[in-house]
Structure formats: structure tokens, C-alpha cells
N, C-alpha and C. Protein backbone atom coordinates (compact mmCIF):
# COMPACT_ATOMS: atom_id res chain seq x y z
N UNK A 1 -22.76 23.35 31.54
CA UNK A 1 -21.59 23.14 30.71
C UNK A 1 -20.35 23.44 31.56
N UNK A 2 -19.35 22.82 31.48
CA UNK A 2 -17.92 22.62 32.30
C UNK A 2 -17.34 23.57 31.40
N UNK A 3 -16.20 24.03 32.34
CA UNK A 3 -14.98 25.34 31.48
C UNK A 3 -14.61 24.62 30.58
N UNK A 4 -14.09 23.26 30.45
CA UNK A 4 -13.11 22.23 29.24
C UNK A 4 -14.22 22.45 28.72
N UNK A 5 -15.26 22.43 28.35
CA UNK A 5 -16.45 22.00 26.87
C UNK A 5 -16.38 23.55 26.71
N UNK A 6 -16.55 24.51 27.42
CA UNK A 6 -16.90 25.87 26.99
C UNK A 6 -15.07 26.40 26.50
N UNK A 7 -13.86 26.00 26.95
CA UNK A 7 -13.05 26.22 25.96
C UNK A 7 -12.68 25.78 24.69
N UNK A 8 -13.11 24.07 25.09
CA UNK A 8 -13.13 23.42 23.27
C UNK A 8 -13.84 23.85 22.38
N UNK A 9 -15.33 24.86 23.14
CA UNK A 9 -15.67 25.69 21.52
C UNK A 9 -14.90 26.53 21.37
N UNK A 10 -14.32 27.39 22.07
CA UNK A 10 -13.66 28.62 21.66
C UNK A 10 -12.90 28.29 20.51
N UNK A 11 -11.71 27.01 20.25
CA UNK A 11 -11.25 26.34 19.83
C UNK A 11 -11.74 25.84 18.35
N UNK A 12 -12.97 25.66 18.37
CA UNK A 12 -13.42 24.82 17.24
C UNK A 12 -13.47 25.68 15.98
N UNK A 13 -13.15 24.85 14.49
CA UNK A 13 -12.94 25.48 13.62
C UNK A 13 -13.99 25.64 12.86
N UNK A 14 -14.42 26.91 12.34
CA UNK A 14 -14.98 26.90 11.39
C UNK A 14 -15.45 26.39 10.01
N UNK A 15 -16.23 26.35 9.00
CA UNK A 15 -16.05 26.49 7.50
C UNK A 15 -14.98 27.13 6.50
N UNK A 16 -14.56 28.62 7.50
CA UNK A 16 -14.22 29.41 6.64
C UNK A 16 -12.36 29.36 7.20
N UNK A 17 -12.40 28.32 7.98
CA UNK A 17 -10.92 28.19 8.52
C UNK A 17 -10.69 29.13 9.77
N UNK A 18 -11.33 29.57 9.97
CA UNK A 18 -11.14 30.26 11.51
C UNK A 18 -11.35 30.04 12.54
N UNK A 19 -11.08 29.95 13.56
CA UNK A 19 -11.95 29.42 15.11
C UNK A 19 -12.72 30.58 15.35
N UNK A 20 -13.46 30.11 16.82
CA UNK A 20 -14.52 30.78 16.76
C UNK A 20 -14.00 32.41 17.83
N UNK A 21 -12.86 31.92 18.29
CA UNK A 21 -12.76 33.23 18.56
C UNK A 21 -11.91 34.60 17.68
N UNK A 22 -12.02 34.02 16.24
CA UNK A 22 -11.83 34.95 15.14
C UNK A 22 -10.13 34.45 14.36
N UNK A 23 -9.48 33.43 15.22
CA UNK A 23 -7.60 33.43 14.93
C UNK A 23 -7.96 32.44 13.73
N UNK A 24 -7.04 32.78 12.97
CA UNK A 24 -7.02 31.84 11.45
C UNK A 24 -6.39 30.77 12.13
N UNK A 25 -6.88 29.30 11.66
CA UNK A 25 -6.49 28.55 11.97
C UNK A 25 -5.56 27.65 11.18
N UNK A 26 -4.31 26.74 11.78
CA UNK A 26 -3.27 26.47 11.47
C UNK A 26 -3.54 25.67 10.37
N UNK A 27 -3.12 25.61 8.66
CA UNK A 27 -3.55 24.92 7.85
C UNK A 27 -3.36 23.42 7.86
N UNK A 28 -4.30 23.20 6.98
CA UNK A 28 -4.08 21.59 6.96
C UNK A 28 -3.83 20.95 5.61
N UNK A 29 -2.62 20.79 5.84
CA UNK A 29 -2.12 20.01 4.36
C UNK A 29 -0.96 19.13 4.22
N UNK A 30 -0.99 18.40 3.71
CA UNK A 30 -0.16 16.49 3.31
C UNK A 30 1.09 17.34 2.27
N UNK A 31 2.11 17.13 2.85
CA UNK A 31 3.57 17.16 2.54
C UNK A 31 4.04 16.20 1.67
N UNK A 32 3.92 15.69 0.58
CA UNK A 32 3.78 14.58 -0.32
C UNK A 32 4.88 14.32 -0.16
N UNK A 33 6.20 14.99 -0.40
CA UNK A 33 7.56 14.91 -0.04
C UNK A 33 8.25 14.29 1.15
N UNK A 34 7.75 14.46 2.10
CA UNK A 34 7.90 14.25 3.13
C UNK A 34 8.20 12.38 3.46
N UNK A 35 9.08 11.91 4.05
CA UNK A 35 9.86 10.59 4.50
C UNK A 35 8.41 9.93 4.70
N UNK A 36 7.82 10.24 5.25
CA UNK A 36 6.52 9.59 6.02
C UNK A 36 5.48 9.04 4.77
N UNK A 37 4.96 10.73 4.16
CA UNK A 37 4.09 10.57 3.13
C UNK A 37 4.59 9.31 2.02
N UNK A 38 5.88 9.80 1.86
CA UNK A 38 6.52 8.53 0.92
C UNK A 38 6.18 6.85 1.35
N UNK A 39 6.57 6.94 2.64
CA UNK A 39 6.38 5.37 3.00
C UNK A 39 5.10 4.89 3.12
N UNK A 40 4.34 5.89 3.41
CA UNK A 40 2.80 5.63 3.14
C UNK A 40 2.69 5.02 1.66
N UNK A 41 2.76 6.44 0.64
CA UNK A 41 2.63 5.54 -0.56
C UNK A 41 3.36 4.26 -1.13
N UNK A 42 4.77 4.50 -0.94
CA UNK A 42 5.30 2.83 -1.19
C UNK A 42 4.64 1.54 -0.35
N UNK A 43 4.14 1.54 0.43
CA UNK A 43 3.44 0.81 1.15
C UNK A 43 2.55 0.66 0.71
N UNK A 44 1.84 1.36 -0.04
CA UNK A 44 0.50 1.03 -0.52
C UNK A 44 0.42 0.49 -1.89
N UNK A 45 1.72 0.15 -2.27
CA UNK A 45 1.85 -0.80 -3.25
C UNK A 45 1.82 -2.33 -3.35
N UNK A 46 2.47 -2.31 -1.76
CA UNK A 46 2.16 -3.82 -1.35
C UNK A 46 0.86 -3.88 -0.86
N UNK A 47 0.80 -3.17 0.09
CA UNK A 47 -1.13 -3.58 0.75
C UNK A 47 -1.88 -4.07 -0.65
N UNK A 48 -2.14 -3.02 -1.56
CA UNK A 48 -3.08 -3.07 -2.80
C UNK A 48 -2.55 -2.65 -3.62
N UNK A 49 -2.46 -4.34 -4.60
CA UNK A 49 -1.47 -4.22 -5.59
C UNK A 49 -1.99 -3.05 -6.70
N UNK A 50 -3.28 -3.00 -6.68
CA UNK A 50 -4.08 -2.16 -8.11
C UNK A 50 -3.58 -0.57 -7.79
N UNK A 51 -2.59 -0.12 -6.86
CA UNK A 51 -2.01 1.18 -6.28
C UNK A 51 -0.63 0.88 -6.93
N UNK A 52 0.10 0.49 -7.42
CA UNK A 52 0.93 0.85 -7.61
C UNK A 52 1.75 1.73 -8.70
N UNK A 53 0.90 2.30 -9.00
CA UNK A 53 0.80 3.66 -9.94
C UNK A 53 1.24 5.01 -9.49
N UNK A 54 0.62 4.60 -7.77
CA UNK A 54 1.09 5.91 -7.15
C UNK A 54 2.44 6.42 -7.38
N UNK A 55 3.13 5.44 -6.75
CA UNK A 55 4.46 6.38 -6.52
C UNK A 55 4.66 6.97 -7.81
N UNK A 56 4.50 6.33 -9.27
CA UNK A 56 4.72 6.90 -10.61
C UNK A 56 4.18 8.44 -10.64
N UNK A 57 3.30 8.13 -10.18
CA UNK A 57 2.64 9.52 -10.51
C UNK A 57 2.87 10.65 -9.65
N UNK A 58 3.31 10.19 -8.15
CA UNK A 58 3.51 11.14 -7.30
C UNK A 58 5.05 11.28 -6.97
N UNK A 59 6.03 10.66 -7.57
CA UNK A 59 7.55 10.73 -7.31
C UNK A 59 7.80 10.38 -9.06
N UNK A 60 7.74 11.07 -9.83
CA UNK A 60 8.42 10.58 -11.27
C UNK A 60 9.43 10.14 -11.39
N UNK A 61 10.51 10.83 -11.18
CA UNK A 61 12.01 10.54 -11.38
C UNK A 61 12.41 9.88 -9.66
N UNK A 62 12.04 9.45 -9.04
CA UNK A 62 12.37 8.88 -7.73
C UNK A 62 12.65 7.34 -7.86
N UNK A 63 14.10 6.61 -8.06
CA UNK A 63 14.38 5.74 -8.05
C UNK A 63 14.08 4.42 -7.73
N UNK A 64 13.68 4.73 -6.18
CA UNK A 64 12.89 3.66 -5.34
C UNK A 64 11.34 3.69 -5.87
N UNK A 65 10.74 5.30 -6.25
CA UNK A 65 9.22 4.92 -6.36
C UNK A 65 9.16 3.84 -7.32
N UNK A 66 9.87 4.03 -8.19
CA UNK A 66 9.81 3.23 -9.49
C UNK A 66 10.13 1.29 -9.43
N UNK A 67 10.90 1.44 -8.38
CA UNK A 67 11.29 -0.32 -7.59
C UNK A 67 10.13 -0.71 -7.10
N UNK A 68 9.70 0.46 -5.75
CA UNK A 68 8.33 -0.04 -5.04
C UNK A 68 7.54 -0.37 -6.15
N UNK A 69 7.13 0.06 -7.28
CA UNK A 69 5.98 0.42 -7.90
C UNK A 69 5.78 -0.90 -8.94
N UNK A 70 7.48 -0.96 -9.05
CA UNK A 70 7.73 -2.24 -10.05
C UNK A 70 7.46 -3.75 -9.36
N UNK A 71 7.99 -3.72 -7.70
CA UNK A 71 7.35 -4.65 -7.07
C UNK A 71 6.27 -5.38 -6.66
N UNK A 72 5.08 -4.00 -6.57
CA UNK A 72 3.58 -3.77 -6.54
C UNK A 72 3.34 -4.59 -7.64
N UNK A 73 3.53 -4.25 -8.98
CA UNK A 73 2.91 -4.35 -10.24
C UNK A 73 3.33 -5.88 -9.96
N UNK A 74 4.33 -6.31 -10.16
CA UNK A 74 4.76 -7.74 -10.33
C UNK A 74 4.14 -8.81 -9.15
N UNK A 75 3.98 -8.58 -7.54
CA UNK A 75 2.85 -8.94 -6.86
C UNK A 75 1.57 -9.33 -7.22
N UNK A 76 1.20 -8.13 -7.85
CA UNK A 76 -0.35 -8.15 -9.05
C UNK A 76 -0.72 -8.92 -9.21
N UNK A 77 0.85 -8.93 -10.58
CA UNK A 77 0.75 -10.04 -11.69
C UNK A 77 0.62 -11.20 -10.94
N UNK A 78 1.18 -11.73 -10.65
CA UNK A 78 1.13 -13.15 -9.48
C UNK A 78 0.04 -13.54 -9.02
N UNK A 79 -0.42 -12.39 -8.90
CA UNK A 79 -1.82 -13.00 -7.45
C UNK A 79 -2.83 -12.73 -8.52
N UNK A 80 -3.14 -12.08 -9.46
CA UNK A 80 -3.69 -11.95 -10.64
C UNK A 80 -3.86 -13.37 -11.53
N UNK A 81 -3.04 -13.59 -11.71
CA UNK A 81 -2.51 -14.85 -12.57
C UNK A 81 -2.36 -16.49 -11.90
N UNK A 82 -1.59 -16.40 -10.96
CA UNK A 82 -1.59 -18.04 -9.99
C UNK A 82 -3.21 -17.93 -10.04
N UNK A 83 -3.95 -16.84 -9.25
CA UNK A 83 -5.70 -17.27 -8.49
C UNK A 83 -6.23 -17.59 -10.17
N UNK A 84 -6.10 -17.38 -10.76
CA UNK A 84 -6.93 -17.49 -11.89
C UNK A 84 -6.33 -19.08 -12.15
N UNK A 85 -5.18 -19.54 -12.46
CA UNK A 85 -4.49 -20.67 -12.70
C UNK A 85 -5.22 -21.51 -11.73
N UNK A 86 -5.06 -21.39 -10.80
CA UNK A 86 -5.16 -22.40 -9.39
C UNK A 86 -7.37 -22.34 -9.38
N UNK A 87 -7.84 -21.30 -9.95
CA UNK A 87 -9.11 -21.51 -10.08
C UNK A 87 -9.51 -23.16 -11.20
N UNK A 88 -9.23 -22.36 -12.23
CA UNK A 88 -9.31 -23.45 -12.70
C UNK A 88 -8.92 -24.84 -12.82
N UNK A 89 -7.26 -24.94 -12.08
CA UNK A 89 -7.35 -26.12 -11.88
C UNK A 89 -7.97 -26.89 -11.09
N UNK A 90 -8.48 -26.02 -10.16
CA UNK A 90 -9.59 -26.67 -8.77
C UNK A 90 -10.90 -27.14 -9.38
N UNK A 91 -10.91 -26.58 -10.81
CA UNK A 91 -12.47 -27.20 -11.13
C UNK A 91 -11.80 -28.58 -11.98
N UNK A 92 -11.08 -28.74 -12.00
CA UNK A 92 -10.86 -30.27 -12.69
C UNK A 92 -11.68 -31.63 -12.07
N UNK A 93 -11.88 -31.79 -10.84
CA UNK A 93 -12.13 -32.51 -10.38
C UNK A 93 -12.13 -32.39 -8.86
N UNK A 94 -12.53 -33.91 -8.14
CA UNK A 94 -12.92 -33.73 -6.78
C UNK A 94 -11.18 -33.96 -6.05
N UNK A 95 -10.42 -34.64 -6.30
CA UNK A 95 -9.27 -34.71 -5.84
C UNK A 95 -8.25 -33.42 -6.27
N UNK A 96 -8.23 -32.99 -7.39
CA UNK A 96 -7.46 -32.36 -8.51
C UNK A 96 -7.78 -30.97 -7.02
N UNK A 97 -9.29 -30.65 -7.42
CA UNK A 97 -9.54 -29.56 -6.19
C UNK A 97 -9.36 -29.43 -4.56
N UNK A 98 -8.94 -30.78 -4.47
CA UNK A 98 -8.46 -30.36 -3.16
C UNK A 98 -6.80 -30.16 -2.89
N UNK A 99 -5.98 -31.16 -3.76
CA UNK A 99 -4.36 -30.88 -4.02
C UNK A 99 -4.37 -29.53 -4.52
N UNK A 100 -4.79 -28.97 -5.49
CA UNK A 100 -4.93 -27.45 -6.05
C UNK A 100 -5.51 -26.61 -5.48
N UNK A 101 -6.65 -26.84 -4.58
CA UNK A 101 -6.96 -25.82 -3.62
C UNK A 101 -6.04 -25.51 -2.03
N UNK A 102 -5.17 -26.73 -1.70
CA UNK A 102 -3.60 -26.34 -0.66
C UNK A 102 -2.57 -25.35 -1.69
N UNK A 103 -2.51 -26.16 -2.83
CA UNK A 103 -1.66 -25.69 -3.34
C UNK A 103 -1.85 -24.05 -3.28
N UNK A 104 -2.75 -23.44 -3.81
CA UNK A 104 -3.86 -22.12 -4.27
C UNK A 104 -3.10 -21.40 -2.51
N UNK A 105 -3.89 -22.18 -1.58
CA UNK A 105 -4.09 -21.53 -0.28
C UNK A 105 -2.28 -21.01 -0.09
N UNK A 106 -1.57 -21.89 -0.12
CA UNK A 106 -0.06 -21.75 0.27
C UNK A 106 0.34 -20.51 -0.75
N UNK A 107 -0.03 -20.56 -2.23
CA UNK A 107 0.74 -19.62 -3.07
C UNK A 107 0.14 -18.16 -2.69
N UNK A 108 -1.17 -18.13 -2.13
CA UNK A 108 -1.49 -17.27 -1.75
C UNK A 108 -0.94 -16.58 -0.36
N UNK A 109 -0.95 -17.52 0.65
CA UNK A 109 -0.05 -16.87 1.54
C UNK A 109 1.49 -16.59 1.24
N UNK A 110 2.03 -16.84 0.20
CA UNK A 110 3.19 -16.73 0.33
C UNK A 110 3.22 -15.74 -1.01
N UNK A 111 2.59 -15.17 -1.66
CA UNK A 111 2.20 -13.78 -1.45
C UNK A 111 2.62 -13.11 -0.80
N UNK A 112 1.40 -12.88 0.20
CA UNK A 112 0.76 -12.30 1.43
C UNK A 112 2.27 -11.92 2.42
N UNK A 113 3.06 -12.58 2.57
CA UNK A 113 4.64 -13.17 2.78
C UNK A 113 5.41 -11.87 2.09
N UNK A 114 5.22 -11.86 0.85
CA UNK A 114 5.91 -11.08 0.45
C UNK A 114 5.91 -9.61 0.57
N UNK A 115 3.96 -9.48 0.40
CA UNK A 115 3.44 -7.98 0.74
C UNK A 115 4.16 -7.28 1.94
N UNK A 116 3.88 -7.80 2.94
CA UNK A 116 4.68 -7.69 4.43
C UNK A 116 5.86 -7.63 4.26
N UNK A 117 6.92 -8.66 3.81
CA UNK A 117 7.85 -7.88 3.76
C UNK A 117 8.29 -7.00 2.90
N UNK A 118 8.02 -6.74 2.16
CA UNK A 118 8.28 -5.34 1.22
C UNK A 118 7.56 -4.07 1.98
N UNK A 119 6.42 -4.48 2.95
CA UNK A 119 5.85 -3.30 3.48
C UNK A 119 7.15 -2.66 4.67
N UNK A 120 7.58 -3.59 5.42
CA UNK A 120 8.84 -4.08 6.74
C UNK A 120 9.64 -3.09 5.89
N UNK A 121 10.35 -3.73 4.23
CA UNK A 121 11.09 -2.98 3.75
C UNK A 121 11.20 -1.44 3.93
N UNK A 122 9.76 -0.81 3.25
CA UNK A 122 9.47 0.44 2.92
C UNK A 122 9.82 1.17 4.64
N UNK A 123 9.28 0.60 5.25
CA UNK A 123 9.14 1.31 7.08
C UNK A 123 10.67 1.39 7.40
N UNK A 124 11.21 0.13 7.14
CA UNK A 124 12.79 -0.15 8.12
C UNK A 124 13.87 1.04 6.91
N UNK A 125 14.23 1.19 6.04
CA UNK A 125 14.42 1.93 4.95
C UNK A 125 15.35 0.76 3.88
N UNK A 126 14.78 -0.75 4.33
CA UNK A 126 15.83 -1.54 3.49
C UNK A 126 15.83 -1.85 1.83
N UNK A 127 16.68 -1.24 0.96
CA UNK A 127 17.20 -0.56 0.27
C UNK A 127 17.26 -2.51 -1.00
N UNK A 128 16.95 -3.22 -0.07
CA UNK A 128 17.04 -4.78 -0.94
C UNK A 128 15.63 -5.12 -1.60
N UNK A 129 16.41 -5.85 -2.55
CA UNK A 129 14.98 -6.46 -3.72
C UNK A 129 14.22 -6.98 -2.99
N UNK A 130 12.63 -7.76 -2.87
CA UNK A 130 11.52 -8.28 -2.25
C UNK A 130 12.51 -9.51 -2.64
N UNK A 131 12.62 -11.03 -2.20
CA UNK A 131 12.90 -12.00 -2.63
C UNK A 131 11.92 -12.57 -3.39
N UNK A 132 12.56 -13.82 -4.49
CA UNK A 132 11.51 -14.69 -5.00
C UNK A 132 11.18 -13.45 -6.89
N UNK A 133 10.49 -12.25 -6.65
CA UNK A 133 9.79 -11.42 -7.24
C UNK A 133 10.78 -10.03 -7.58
N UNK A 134 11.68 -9.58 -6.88
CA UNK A 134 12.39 -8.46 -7.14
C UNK A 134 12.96 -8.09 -8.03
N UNK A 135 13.80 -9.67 -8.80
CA UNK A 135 14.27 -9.34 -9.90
C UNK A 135 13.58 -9.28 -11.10
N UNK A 136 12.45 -9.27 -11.15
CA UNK A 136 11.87 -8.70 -12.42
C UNK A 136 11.66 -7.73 -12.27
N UNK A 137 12.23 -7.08 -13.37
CA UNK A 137 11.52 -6.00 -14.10
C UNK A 137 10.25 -5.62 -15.20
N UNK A 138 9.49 -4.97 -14.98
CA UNK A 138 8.77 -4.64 -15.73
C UNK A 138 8.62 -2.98 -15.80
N UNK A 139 8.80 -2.49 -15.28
CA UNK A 139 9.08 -0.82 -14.81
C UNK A 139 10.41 -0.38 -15.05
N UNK A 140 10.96 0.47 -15.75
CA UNK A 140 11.96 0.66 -16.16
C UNK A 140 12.18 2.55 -15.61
């Protein structure tokens, strides 16, 4: 065994939070507050729309959680609603499904369009509606 492997045990943490050469070790815990933690969760409204609850629940009275969250939800709705629309119109027929299945593919990327930039938003700190989707409200 090399000195580096025989100091990384000294180092290594326990069960009980201690290393092994007896020093309590430095805790480990998520700052929910924190600029970072935040953009994590607003972000994870766009990644996955079925998250956008978080910020509600983890920023109550936080202005923006409630925008991100309202953006998320309304994304959802969209991609919830067009795929279901655009399903069925693809079963109409053999032509019907292929004009409605571009159609389907495009509304979906342009989505996908939007997720990203609302994610861009949350990172860069830009303070503007998602286009297309922003101005609805449904979150008050």
C-alpha cells in the first residue's frame, strides 16, 4: 500500500460522521436558499414539467418561484395536450399521419425550444417571460 492510499483512509468517513482518525467530520447539507440551489430548482421546472411544484413548495412567497413554476405548469399543459391532439390526429389516416406526424415532431421541438430557454433564463438571471407561453397565467 502507497502513503496516498494509507492517508485517504485516515481521511475516510465513517457511519457515525467521523473520520477514522476520530475528527468530526465537516457536515453535509443543501442550502435550499442559496442562488445555486434555487436555479437548480427553477430549472427543474423546465427539464420536467411534472416538477413544477417545487419551487411552490420550497420558496412560497418567492415571486419568480411562482413565474418559474407557472411556466413549468403551462409547458405541461402544451406538451400534455398538443401530443395527445397530434396523437390522434395521426390515426386519421395514411396521409393525415404523416402531415400530423411533421406537424407533432416540430410542435414538439419547439417545446423543447422553449424548455432551454427558460432553463438559459433561470442560469443567465433573465428576469423576462418564456416567449410564445409566458403570458399565461395559471399560478397566481
Amino acid at each position: 500500500m502507497s502513503r496516498d492510499e494509507n492517508e485517504e483512509d485516515k481521511v475516510s468517513e465513517n457511519s457515525d460522521g467521523k473520520t477514522d482518525n476520530g475528527e468530526n467530520a465537516p457536515p453535509q447539507s443543501i442550502d435550499v436558499n442559496g442562488e445555486t440551489a434555487k436555479k437548480v430548482v427553477y430549472s427543474l421546472c423546465y427539464l420536467w414539467g411534472i416538477l413544477f411544484f417545487l419551487p411552490l413548495i420550497l420558496y412560497k412567497n418567492d415571486k419568480a418561484a411562482i413565474r418559474h413554476a407557472n411556466e413549468g405548469l403551462v409547458l405541461l399543459l402544451f406538451s400534455v395536450i398538443g401530443n395527445a391532439v397530434f396523437g390522434i390526429l395521426t390515426s386519421l389516416g395514411s396521409f393525415f399521419a404523416k402531415v400530423f406526424g411533421i406537424i407533432a415532431g416540430v410542435y414538439s421541438l419547439l417545446l423543447l425550444l422553449l424548455g432551454i430557454i427558460g432553463i438559459v433564463y433561470v442560469v443567465t438571471d433573465n428576469q423576462n417571460e418564456l416567449p410564445i407561453v409566458g403570458a399565461i397565467r395559471i399560478l397566481k
